[in-house]
N, C-alpha and C. Protein backbone atom coordinates (compact mmCIF):
# COMPACT_ATOMS: atom_id res chain seq x y z
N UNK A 1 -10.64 -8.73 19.71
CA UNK A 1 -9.75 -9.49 18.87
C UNK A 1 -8.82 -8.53 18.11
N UNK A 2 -7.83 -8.81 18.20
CA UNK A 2 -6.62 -7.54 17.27
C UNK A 2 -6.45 -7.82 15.88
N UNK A 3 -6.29 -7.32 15.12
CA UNK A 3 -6.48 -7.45 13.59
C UNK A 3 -5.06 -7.28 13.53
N UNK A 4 -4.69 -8.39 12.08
CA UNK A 4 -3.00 -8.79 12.00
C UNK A 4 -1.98 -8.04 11.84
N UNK A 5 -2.42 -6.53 11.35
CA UNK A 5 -1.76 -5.37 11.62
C UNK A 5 -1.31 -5.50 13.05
N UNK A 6 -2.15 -5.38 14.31
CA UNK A 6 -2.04 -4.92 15.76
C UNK A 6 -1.13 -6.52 16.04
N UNK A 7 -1.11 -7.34 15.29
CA UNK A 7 -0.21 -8.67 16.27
C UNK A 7 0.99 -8.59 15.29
N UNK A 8 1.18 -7.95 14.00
CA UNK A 8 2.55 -7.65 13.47
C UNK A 8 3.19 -6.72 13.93
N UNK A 9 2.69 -5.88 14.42
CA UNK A 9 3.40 -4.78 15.21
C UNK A 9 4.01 -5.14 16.43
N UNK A 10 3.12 -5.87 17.14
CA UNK A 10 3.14 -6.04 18.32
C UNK A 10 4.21 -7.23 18.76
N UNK A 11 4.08 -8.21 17.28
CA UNK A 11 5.73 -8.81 17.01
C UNK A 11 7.21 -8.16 16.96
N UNK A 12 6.80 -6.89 16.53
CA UNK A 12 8.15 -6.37 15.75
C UNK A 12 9.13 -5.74 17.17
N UNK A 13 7.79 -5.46 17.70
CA UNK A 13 8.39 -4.46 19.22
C UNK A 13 8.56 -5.63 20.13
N UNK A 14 8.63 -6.82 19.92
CA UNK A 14 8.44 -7.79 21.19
C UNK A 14 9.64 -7.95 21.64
N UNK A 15 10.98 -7.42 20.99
CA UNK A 15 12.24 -8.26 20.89
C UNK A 15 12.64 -9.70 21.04
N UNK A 16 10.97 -9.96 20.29
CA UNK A 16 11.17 -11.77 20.08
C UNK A 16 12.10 -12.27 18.88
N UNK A 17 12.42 -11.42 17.98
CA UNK A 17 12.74 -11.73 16.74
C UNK A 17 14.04 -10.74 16.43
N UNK A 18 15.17 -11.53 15.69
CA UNK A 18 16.18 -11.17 15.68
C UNK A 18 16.14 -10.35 14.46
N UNK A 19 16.63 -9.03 14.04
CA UNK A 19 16.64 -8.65 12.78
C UNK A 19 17.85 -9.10 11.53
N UNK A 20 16.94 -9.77 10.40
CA UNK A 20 18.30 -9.84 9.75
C UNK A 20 17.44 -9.32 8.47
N UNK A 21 18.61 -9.50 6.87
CA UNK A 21 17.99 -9.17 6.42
C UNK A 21 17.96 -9.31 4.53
N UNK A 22 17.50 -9.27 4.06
CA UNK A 22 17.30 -10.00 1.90
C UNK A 22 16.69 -11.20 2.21
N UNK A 23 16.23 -12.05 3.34
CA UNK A 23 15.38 -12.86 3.15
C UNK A 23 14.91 -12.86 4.37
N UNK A 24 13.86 -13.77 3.97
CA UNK A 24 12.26 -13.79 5.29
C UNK A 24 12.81 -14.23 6.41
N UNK A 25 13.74 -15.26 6.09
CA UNK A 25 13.88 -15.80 7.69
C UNK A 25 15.40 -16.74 6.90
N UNK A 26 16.80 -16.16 7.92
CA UNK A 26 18.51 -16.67 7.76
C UNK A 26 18.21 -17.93 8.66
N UNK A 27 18.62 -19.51 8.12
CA UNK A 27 18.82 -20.71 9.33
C UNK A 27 20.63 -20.46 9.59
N UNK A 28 20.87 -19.53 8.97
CA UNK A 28 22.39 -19.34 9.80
C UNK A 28 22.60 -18.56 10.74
N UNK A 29 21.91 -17.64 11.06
CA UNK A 29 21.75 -16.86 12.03
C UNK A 29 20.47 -16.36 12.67
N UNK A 30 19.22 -17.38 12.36
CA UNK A 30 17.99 -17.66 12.89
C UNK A 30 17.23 -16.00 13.28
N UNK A 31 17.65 -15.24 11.78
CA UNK A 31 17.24 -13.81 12.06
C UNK A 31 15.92 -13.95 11.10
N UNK A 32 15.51 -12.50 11.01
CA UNK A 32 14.07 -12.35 10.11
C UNK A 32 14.07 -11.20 9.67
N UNK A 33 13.57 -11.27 8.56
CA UNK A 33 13.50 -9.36 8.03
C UNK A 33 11.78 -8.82 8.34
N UNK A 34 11.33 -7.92 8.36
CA UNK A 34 10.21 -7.45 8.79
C UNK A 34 9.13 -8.28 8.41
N UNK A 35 9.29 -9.01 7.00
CA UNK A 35 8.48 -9.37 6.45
C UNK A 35 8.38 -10.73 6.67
N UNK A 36 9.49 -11.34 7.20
CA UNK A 36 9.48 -12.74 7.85
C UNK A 36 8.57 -12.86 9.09
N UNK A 37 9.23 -11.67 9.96
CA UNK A 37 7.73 -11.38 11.04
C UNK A 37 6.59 -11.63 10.92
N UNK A 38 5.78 -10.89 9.61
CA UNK A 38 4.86 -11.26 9.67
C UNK A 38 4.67 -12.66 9.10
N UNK A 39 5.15 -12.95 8.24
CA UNK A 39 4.73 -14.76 8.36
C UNK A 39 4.97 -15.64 9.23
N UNK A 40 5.72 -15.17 10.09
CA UNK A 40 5.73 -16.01 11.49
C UNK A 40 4.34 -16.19 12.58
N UNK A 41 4.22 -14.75 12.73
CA UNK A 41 2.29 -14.04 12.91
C UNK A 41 1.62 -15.11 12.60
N UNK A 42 1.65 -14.82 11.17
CA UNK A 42 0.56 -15.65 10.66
C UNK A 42 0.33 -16.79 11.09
N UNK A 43 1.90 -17.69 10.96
CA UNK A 43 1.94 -19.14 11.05
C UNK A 43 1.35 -19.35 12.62
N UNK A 44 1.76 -18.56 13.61
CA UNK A 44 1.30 -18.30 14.95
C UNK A 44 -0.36 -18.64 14.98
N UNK A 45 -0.97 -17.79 13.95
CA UNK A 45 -2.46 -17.93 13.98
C UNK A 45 -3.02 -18.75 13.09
N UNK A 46 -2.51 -19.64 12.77
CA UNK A 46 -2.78 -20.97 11.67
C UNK A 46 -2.98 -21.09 10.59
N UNK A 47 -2.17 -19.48 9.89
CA UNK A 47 -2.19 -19.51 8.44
C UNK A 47 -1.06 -19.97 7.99
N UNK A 48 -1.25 -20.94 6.45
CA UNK A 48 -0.67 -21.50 6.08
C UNK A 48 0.95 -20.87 5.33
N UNK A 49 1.81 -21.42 5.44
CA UNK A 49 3.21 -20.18 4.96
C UNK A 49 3.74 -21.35 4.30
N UNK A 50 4.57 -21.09 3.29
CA UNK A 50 5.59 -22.10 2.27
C UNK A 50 6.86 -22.08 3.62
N UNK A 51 7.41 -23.39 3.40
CA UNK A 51 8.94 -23.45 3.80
C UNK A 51 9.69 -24.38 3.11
N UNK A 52 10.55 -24.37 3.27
CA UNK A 52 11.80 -25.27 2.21
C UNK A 52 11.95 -26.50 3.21
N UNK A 53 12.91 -27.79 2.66
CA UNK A 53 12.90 -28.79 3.29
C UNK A 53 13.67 -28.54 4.92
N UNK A 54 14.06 -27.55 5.33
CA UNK A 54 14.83 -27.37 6.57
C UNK A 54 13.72 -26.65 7.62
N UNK A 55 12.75 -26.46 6.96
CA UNK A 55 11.43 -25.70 7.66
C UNK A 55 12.04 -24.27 7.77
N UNK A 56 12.55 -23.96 6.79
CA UNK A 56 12.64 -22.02 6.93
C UNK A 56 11.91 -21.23 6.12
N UNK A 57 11.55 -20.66 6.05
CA UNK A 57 10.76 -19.72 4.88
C UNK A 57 11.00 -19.55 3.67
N UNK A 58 10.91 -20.15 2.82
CA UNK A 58 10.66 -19.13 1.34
C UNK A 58 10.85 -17.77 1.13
N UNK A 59 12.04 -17.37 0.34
CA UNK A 59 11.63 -15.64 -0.33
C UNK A 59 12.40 -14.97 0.33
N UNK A 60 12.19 -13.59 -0.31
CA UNK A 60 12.74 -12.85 -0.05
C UNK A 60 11.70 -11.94 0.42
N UNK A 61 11.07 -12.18 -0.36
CA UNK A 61 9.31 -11.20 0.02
C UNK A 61 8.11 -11.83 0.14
N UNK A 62 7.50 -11.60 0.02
CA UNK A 62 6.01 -12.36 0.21
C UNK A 62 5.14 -13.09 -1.18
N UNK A 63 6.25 -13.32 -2.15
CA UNK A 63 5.77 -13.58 -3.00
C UNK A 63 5.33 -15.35 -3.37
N UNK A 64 5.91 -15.69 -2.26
CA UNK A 64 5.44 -17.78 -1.96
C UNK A 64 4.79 -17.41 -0.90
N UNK A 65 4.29 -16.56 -0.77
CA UNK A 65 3.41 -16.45 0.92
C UNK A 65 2.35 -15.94 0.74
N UNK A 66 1.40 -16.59 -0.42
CA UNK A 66 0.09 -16.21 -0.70
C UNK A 66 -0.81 -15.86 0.24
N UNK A 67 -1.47 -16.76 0.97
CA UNK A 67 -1.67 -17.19 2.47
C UNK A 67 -1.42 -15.64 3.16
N UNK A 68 -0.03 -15.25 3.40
CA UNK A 68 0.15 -14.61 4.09
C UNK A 68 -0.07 -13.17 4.07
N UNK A 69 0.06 -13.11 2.72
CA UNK A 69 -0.80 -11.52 1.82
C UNK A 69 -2.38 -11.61 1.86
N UNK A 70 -2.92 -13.17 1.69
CA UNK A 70 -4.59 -12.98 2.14
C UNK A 70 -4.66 -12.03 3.55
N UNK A 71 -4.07 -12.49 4.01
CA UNK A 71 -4.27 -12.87 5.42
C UNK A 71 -4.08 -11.38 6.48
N UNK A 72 -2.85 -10.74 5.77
CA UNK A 72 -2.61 -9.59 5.88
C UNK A 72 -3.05 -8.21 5.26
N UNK A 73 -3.75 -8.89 4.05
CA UNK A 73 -4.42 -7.64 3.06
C UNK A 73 -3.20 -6.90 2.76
N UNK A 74 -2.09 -6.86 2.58
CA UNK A 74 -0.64 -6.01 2.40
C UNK A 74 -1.21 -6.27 0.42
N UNK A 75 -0.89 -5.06 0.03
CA UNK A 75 -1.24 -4.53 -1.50
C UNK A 75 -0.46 -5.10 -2.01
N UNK A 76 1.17 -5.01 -1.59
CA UNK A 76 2.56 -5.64 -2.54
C UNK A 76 3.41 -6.35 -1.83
N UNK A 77 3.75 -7.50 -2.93
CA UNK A 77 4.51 -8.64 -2.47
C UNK A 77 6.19 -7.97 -1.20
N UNK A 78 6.17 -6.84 -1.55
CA UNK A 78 7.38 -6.44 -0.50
C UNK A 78 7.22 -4.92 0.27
N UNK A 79 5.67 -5.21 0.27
CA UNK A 79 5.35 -4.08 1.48
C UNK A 79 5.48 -2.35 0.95
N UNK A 80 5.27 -2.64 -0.32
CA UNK A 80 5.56 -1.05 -1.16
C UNK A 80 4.45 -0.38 -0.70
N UNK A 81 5.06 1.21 -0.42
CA UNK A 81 3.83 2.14 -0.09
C UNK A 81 3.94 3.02 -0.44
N UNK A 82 4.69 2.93 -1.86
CA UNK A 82 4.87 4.62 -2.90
C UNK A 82 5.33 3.77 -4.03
N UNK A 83 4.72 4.80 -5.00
CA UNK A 83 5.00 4.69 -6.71
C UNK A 83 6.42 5.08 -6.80
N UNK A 84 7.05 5.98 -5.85
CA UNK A 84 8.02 6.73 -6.33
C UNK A 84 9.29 6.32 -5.14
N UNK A 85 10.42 7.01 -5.10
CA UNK A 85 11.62 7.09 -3.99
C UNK A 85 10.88 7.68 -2.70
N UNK A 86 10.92 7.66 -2.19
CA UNK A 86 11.12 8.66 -0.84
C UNK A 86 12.31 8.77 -0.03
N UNK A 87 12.73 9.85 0.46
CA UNK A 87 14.09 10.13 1.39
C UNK A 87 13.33 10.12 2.69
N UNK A 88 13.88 8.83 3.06
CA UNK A 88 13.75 8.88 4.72
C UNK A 88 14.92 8.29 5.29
N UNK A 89 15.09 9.39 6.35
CA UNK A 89 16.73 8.66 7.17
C UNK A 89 17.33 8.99 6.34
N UNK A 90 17.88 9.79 5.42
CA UNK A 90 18.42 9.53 4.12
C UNK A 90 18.84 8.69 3.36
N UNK A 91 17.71 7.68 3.14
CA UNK A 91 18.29 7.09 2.49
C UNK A 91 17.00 6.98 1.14
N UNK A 92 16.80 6.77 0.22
CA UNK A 92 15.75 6.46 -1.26
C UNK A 92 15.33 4.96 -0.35
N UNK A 93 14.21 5.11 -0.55
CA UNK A 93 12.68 4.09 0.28
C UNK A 93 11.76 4.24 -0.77
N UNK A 94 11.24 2.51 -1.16
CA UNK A 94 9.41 2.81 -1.53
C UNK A 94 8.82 1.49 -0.94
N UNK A 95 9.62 0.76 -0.07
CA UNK A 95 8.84 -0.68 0.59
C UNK A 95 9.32 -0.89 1.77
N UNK A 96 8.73 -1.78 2.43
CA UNK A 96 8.98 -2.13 3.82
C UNK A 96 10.55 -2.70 3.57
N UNK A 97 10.70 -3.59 2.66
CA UNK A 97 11.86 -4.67 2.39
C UNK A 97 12.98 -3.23 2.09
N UNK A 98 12.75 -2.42 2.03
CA UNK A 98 14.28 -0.83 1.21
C UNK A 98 14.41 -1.05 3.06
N UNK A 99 13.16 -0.38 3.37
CA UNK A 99 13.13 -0.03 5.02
C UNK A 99 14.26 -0.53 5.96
N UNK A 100 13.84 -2.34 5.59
CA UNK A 100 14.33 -3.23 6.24
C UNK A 100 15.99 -3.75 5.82
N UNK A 101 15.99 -3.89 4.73
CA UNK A 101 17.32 -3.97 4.26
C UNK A 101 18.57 -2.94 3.78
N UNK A 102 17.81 -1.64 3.65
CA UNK A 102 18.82 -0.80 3.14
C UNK A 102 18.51 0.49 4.31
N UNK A 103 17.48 0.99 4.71
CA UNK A 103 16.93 1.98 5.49
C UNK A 103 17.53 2.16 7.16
N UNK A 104 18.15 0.78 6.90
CA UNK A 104 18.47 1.04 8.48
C UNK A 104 17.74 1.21 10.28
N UNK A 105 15.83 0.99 9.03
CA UNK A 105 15.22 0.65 10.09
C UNK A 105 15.26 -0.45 11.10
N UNK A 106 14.84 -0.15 12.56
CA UNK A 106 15.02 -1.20 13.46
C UNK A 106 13.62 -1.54 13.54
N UNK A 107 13.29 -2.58 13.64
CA UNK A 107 11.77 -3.50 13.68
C UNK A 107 11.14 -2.37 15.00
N UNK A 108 11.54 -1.64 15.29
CA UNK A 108 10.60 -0.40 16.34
C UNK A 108 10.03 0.00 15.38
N UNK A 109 10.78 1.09 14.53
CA UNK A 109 10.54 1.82 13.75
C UNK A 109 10.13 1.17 12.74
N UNK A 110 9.93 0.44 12.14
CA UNK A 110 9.19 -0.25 11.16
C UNK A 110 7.63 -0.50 11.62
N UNK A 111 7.92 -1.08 12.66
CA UNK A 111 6.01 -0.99 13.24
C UNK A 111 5.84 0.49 13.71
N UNK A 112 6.31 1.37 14.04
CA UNK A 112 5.39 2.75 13.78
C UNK A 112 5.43 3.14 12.83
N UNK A 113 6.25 2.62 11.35
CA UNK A 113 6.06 3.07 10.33
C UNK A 113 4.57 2.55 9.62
N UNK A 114 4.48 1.36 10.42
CA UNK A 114 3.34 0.19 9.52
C UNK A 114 2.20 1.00 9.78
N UNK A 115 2.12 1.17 11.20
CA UNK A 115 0.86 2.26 11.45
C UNK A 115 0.59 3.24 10.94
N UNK A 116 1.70 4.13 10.96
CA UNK A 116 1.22 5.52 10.39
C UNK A 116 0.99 5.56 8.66
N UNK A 117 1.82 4.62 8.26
CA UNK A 117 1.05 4.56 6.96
C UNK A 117 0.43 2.98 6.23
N UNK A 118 -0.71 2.65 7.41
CA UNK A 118 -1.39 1.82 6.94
C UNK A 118 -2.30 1.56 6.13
N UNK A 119 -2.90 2.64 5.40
CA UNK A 119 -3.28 2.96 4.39
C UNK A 119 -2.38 2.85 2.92
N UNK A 120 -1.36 3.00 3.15
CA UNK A 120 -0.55 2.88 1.88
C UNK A 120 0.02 1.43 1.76
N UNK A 121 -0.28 0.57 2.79
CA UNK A 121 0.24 -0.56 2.63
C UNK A 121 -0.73 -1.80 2.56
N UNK A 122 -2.03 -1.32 3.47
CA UNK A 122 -2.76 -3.14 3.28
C UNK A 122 -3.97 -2.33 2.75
N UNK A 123 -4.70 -3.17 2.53
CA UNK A 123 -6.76 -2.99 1.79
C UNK A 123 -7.01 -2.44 2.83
């Protein structure tokens, strides 16, 4: 059985999901930011996710997606995995959501980021 780490990853690389990005999931351009991914996951495996009356996601982060932080064990509502900046790519990073919206990461590189520092991100 793969643990929700191994089926969020395994989302991100699927090129099932379009990248967009400041919220979980655009109905104008039916994109997702990393973190929409994984509540899609989830919803995939019958955990419960907030959506608005158009059935799109809630948020910007995971912060109406209780459910989805159980579920994921992720420490912070937007995927933080430093107290401080970090320069990566050059750009100042401390969450998945900098990664995703300002970092210029592509949902590849975001799931080998999730791995290699999965410790800094879920229980």
């Amino acid at each position: 059985m793969k643990t929700p780490l191994q089926l969020v990853t395994e989302a991100l690389r699927s090129g099932k999901y379009k990248q967009g990005r400041h919220k979980l999931e655009s109905d104008s351009d039916c994109s997702f930011c990393c973190l929409g991914v994984m509540c899609k996951v989830a919803q995939e495996q019958g955990i419960s996710v907030s959506l608005n009356n158009r059935g799109i996601l809630i948020g910007g982060n995971l912060f109406h997606q209780k459910e989805v932080v159980k579920w994921l064990k992720i420490k912070e509502y937007s995927g933080r995995f430093s107290k401080t900046c970090e320069i990566i790519k050059n750009t100042k990073v401390f969450s998945l959501t900098n990664l995703n919206d300002y970092g210029g990461f592509s949902f590849l590189e975001i799931a080998d980021f999730m791995e290699e520092r999965k410790e800094d991100l879920f229980e």
